[in-house]
PDB file of N, CA and C in Angstrom:
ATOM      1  N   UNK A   1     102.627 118.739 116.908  1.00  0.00           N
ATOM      2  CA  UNK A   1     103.446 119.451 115.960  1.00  0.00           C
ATOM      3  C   UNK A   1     103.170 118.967 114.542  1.00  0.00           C
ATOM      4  N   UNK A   2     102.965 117.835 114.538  1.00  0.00           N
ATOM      5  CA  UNK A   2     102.891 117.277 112.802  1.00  0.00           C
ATOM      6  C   UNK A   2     101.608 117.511 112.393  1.00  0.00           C
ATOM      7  N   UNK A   3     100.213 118.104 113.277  1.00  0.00           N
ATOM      8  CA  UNK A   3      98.887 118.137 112.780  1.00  0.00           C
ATOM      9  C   UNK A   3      99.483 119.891 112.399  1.00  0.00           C
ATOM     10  N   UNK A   4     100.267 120.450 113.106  1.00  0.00           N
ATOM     11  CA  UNK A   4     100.209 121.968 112.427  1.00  0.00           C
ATOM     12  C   UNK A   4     100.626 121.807 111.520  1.00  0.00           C
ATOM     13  N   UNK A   5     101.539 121.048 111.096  1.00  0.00           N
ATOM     14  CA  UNK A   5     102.318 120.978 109.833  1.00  0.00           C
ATOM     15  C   UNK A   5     101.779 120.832 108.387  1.00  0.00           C
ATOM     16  N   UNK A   6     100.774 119.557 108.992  1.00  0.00           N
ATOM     17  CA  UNK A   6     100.056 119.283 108.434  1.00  0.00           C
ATOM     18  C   UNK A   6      98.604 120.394 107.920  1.00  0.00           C
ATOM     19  N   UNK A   7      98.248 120.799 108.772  1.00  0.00           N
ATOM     20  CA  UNK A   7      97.563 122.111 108.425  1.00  0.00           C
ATOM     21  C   UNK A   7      98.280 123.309 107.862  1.00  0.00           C
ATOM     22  N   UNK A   8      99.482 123.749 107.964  1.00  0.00           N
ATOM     23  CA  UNK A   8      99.903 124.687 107.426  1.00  0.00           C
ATOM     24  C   UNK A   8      99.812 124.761 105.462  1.00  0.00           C
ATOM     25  N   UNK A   9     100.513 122.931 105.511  1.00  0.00           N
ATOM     26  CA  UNK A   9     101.167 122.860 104.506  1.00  0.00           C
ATOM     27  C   UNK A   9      99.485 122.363 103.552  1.00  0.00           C
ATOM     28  N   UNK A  10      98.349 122.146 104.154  1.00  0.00           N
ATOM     29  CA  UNK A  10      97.265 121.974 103.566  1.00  0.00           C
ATOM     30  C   UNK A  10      96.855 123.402 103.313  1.00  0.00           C
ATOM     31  N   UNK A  11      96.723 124.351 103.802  1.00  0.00           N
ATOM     32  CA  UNK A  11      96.843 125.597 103.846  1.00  0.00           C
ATOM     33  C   UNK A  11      97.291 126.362 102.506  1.00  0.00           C
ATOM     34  N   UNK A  12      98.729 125.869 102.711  1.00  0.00           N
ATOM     35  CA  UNK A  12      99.512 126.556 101.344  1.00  0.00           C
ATOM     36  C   UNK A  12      98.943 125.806 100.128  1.00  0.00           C
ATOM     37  N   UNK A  13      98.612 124.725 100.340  1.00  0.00           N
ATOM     38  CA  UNK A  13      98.114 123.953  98.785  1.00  0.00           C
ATOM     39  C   UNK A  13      96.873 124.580  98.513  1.00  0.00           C
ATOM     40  N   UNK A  14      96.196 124.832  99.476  1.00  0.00           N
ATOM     41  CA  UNK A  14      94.460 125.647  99.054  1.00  0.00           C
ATOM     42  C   UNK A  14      94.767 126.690  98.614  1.00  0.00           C
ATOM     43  N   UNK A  15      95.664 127.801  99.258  1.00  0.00           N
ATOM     44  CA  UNK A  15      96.390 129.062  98.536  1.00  0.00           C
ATOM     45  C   UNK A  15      96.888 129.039  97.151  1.00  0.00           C
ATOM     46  N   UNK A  16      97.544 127.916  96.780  1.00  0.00           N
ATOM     47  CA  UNK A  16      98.689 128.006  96.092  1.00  0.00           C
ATOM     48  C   UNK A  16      97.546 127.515  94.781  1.00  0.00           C
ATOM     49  N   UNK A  17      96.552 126.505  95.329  1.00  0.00           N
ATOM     50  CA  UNK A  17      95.883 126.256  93.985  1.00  0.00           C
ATOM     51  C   UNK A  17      95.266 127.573  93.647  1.00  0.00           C
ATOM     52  N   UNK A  18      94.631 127.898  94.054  1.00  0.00           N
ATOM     53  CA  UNK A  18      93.275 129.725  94.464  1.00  0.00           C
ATOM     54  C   UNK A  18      94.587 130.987  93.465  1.00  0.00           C
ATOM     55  N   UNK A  19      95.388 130.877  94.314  1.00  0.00           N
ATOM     56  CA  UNK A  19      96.338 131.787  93.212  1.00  0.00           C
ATOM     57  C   UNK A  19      96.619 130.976  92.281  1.00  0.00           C
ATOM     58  N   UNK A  20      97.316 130.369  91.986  1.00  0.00           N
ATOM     59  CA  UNK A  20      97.528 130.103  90.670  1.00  0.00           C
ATOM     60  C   UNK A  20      96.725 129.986  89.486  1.00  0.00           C
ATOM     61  N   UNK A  21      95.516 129.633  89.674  1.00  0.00           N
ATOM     62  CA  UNK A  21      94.217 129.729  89.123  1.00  0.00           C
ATOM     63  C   UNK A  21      93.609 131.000  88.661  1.00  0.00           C
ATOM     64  N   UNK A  22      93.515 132.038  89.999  1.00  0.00           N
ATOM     65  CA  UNK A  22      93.183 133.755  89.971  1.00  0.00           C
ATOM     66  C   UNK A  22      94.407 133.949  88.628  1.00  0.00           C
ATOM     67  N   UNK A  23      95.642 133.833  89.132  1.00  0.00           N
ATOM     68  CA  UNK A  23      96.870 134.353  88.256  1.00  0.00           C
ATOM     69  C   UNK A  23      96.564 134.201  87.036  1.00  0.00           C
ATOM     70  N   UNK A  24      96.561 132.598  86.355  1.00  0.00           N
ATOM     71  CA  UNK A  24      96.979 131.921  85.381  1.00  0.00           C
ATOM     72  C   UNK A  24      95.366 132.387  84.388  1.00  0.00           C
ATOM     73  N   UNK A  25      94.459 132.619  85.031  1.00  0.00           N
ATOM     74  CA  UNK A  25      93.447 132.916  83.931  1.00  0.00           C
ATOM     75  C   UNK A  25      93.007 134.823  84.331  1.00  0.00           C
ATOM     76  N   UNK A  26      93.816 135.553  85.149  1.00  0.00           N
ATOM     77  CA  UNK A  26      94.020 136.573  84.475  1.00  0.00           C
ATOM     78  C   UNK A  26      94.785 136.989  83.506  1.00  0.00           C
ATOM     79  N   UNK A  27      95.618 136.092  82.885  1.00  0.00           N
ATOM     80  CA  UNK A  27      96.949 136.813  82.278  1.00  0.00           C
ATOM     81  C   UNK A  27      95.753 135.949  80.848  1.00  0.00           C
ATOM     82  N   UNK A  28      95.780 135.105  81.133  1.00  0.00           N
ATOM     83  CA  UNK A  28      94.457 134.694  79.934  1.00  0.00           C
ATOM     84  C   UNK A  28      93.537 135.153  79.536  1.00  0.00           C
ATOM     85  N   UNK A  29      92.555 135.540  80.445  1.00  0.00           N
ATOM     86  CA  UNK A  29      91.698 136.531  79.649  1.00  0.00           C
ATOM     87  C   UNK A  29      90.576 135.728  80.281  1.00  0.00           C
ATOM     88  N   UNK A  30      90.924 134.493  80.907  1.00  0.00           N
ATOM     89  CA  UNK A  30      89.304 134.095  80.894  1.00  0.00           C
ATOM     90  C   UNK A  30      88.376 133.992  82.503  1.00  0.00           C
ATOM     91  N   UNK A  31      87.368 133.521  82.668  1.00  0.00           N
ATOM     92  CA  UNK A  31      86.867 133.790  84.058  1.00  0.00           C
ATOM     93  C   UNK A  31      86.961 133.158  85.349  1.00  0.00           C
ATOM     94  N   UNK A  32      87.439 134.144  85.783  1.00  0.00           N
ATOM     95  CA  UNK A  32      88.027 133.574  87.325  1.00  0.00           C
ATOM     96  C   UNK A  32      87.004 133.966  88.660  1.00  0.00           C
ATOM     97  N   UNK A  33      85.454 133.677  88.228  1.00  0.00           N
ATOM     98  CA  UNK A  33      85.186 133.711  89.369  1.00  0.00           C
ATOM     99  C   UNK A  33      84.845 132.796  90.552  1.00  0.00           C
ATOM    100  N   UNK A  34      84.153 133.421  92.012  1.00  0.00           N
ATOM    101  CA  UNK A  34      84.031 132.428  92.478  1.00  0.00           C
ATOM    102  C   UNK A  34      83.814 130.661  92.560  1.00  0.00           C
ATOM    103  N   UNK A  35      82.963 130.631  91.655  1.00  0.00           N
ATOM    104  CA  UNK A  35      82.430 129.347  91.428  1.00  0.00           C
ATOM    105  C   UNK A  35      83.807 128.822  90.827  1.00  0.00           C
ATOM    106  N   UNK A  36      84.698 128.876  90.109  1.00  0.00           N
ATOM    107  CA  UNK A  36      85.393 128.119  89.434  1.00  0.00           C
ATOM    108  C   UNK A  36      86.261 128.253  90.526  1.00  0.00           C
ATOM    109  N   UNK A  37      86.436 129.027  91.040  1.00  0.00           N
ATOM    110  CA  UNK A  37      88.005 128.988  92.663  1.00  0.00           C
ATOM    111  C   UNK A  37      87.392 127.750  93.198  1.00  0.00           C
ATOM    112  N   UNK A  38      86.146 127.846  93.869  1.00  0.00           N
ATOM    113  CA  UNK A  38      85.339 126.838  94.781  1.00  0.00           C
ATOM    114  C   UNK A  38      85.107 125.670  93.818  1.00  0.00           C
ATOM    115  N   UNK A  39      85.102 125.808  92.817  1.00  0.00           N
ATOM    116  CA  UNK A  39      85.214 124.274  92.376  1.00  0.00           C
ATOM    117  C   UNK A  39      86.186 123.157  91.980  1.00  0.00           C
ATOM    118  N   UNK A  40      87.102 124.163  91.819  1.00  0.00           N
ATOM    119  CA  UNK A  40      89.056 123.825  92.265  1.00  0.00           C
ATOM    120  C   UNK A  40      89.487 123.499  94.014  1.00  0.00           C
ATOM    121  N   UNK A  41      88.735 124.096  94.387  1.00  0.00           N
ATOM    122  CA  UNK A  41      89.232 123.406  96.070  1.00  0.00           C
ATOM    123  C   UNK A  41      88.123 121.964  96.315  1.00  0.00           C
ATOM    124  N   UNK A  42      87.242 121.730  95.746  1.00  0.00           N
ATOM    125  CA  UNK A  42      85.954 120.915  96.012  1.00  0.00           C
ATOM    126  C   UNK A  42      87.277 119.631  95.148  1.00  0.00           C
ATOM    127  N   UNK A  43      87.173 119.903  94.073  1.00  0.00           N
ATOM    128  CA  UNK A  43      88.425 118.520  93.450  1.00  0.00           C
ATOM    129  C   UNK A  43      89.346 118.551  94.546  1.00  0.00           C
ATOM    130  N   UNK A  44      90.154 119.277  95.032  1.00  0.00           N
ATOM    131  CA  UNK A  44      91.035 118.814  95.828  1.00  0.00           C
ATOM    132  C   UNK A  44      91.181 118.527  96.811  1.00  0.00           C
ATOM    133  N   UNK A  45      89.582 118.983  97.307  1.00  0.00           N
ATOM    134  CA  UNK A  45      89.527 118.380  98.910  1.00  0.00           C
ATOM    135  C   UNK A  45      89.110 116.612  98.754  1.00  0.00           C
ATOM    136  N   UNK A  46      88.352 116.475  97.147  1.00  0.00           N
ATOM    137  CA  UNK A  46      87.522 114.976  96.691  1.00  0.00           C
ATOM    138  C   UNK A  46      89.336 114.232  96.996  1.00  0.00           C
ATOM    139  N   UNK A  47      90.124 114.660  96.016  1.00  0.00           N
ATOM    140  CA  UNK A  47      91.298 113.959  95.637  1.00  0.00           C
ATOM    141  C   UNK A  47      91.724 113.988  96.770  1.00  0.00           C
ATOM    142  N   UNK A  48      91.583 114.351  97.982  1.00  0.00           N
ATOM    143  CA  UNK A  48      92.491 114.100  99.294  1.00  0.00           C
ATOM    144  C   UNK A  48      91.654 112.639  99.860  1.00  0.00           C
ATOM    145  N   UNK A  49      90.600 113.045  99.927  1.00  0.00           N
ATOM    146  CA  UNK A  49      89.368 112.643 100.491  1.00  0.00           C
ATOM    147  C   UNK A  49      89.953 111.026  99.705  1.00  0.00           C
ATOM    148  N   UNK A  50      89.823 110.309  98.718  1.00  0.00           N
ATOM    149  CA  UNK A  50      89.761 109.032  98.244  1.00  0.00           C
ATOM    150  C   UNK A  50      91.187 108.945  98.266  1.00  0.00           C
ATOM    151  N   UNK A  51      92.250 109.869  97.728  1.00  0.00           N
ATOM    152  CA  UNK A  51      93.066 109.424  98.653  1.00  0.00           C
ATOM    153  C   UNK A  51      93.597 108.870 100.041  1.00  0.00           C
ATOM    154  N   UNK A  52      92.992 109.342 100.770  1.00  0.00           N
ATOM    155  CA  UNK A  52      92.951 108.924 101.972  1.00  0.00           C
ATOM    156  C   UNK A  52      92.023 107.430 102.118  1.00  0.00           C
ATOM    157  N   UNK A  53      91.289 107.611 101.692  1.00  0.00           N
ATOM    158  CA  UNK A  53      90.051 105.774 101.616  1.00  0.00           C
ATOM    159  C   UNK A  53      90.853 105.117 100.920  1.00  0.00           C
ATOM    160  N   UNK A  54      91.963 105.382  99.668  1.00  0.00           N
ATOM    161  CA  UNK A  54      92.590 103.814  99.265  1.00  0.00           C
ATOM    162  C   UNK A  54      93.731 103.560 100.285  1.00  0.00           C
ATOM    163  N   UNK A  55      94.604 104.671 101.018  1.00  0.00           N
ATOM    164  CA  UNK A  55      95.592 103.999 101.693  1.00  0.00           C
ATOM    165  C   UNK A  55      95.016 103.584 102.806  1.00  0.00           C
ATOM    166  N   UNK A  56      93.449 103.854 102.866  1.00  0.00           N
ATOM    167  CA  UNK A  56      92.944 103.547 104.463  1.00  0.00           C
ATOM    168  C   UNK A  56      92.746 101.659 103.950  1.00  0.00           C
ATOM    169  N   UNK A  57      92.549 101.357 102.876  1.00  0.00           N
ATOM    170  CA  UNK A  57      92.169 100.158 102.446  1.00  0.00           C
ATOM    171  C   UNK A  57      93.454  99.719 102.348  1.00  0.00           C
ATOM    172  N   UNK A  58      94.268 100.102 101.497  1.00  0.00           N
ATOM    173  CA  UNK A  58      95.153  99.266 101.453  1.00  0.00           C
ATOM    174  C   UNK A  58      96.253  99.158 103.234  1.00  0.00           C
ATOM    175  N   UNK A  59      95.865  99.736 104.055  1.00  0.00           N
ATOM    176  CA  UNK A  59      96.498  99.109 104.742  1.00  0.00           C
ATOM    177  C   UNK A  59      95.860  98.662 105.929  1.00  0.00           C
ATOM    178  N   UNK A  60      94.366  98.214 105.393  1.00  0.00           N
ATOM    179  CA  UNK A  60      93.335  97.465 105.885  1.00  0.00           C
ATOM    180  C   UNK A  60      94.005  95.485 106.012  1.00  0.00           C
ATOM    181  N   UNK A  61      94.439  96.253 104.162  1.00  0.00           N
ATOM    182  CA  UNK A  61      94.778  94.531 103.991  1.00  0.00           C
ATOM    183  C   UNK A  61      96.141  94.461 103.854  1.00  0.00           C
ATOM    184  N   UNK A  62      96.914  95.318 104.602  1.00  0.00           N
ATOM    185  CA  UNK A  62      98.317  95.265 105.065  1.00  0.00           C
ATOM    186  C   UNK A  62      99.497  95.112 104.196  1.00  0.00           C
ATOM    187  N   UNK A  63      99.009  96.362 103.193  1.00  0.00           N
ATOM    188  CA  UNK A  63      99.894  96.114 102.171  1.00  0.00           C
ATOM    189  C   UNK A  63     100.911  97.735 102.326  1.00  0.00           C
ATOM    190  N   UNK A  64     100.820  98.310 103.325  1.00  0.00           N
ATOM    191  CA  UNK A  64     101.244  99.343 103.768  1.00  0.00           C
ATOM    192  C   UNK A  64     102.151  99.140 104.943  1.00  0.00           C
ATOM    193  N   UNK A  65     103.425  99.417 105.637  1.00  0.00           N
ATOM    194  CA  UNK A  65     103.909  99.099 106.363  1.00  0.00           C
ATOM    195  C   UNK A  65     104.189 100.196 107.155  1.00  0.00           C
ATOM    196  N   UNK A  66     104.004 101.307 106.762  1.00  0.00           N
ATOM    197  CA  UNK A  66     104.154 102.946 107.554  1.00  0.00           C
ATOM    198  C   UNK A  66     102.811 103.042 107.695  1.00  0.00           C
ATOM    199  N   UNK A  67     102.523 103.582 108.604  1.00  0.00           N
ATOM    200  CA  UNK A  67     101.185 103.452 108.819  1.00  0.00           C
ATOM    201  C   UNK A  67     101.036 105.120 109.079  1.00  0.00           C
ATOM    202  N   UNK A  68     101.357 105.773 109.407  1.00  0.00           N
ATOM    203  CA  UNK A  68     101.763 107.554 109.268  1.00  0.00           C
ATOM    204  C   UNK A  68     101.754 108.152 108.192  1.00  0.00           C
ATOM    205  N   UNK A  69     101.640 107.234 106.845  1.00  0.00           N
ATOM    206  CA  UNK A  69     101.322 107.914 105.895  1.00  0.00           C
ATOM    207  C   UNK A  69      99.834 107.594 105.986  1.00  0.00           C
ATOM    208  N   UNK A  70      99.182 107.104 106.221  1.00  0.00           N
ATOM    209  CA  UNK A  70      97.697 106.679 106.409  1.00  0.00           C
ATOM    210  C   UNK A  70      96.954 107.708 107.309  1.00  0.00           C
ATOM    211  N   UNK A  71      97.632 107.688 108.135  1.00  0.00           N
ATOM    212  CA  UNK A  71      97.024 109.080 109.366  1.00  0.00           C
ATOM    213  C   UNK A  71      97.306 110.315 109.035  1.00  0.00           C
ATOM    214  N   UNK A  72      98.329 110.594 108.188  1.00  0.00           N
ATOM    215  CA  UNK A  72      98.703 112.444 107.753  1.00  0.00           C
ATOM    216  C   UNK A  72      97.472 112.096 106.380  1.00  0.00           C
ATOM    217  N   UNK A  73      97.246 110.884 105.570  1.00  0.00           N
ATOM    218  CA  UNK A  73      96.205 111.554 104.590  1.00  0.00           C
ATOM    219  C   UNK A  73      94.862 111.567 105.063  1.00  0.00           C
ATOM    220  N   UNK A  74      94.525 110.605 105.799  1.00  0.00           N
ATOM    221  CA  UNK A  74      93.336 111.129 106.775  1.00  0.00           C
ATOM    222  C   UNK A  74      93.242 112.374 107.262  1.00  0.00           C
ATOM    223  N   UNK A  75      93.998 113.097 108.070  1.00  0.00           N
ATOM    224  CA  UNK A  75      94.142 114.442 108.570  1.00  0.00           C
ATOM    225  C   UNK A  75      94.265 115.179 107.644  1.00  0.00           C
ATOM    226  N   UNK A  76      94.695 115.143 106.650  1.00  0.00           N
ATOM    227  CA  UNK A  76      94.471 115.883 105.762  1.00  0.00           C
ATOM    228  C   UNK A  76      93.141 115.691 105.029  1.00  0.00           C
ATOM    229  N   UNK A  77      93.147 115.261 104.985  1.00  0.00           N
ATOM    230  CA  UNK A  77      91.721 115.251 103.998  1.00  0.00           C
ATOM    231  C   UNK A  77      90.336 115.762 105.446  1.00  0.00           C
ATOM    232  N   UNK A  78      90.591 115.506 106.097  1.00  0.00           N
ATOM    233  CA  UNK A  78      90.000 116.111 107.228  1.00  0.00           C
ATOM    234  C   UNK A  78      89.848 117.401 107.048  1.00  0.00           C
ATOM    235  N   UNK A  79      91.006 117.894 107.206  1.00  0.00           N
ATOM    236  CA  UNK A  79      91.540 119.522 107.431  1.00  0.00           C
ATOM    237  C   UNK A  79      90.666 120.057 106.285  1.00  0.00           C
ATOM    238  N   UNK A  80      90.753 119.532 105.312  1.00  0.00           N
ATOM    239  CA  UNK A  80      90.235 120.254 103.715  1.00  0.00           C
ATOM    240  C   UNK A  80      89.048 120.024 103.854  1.00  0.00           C
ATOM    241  N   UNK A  81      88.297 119.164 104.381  1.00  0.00           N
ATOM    242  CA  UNK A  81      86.874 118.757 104.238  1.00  0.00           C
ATOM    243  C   UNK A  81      86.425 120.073 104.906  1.00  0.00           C
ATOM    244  N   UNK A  82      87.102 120.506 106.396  1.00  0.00           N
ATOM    245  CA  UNK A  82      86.803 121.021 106.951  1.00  0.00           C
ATOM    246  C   UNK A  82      86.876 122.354 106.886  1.00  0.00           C
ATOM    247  N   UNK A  83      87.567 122.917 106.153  1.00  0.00           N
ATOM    248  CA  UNK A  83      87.864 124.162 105.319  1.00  0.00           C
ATOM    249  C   UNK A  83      86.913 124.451 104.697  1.00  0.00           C
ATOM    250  N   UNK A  84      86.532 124.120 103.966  1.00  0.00           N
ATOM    251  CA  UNK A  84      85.315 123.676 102.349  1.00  0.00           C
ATOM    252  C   UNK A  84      84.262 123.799 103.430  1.00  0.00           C
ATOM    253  N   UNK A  85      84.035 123.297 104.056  1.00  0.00           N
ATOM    254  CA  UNK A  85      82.577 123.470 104.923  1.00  0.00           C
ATOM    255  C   UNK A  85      82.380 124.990 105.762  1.00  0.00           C
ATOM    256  N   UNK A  86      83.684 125.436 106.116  1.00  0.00           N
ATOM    257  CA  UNK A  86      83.490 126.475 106.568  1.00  0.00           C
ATOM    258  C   UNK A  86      83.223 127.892 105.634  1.00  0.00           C
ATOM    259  N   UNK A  87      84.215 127.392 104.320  1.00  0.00           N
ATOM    260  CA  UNK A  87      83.754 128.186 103.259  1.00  0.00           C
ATOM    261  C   UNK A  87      82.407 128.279 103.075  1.00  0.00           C
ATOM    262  N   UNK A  88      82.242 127.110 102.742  1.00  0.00           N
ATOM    263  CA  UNK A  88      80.087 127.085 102.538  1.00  0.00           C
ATOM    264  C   UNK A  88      79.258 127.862 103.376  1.00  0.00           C
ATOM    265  N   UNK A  89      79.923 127.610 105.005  1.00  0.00           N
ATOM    266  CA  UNK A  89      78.544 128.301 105.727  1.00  0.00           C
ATOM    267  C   UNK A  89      79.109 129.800 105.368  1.00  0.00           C
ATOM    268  N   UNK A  90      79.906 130.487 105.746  1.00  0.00           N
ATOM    269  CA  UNK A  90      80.403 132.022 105.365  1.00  0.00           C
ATOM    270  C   UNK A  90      79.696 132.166 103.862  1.00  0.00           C
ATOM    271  N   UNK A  91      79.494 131.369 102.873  1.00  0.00           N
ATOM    272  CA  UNK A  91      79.319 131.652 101.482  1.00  0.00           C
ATOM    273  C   UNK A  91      77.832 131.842 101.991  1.00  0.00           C
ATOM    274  N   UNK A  92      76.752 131.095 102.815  1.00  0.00           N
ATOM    275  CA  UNK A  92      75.295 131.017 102.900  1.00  0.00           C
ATOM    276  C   UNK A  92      75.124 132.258 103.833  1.00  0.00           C
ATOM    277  N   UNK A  93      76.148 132.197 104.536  1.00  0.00           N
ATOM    278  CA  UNK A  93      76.018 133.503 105.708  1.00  0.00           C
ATOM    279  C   UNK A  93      75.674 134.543 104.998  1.00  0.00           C
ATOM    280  N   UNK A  94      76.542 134.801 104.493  1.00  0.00           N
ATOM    281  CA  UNK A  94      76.993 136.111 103.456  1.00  0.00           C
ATOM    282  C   UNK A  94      75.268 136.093 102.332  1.00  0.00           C
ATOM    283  N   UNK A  95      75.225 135.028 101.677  1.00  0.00           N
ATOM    284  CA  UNK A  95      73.767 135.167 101.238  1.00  0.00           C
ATOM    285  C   UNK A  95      72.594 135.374 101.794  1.00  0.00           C
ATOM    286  N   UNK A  96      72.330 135.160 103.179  1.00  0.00           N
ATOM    287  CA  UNK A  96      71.375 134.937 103.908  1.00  0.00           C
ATOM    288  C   UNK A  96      71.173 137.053 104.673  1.00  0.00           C
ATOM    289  N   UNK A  97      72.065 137.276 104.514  1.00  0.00           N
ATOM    290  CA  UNK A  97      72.724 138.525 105.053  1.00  0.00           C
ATOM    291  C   UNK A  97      71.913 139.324 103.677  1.00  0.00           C
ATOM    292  N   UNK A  98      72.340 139.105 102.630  1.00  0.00           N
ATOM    293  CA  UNK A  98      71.972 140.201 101.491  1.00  0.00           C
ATOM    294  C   UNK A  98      70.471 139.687 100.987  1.00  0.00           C
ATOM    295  N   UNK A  99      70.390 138.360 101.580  1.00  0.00           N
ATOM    296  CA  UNK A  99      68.724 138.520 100.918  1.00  0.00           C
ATOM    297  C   UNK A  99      67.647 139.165 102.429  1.00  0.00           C
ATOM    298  N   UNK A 100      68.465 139.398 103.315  1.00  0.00           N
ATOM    299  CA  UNK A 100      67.621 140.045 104.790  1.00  0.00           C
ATOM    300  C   UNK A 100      67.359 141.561 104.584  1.00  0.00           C
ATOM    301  N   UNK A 101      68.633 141.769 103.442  1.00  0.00           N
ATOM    302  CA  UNK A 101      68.343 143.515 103.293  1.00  0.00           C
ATOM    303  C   UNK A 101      66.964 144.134 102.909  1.00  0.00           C
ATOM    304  N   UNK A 102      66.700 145.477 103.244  1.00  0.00           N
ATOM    305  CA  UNK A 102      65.656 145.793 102.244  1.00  0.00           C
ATOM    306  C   UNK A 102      66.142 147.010 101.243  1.00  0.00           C
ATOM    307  N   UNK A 103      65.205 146.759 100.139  1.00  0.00           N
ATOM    308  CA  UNK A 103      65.468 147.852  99.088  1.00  0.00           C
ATOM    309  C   UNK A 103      65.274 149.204  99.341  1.00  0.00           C
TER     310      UNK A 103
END
């Protein structure tokens, strides 16, 4: 139950960044395309990602006493790694697809 949770609520943060981003620089004027969505989830999968390596350290050297916060940021940062990768192959798929076409 707590890995769905955990996936859901990783879920809504990939959403919630992706819209707010689409939103906040249409009403701006400026460019919202792919590359800048995908390079907003790439920071936040990094920032999960070393998040997860300092509480994995710090409670290497036992300066952590819940140890469940250590395993939900691991899993999370999991979940996102693993997202982001699936994005990539669908992104190469999808390229590999339009350069097979012919003119």
């Amino acid at each position: 139950m707590a890995i769905n949770l955990v996936t859901q609520q990783l879920g809504n943060q990939v959403s919630s960044v992706s819209n707010s981003k689409v939103s906040s620089k249409n009403s701006v004027g400026n460019d919202n395309s792919f590359q800048t969505i995908f390079n907003d989830v790439l920071n936040k999968t990094n920032s999960l990602i070393l998040e997860s390596e300092k509480l994995t350290k710090e409670a290497s050297l036992g300066n952590i006493d819940n140890i469940h916060q250590v395993l939900i940021a691991s899993e999370k940062a999991d979940i996102a790694l693993q997202l982001t990768l699936q994005i990539r192959n669908k992104v190469l798929d999808a390229y590999n697809d339009i350069m097979r076409m012919q003119i």
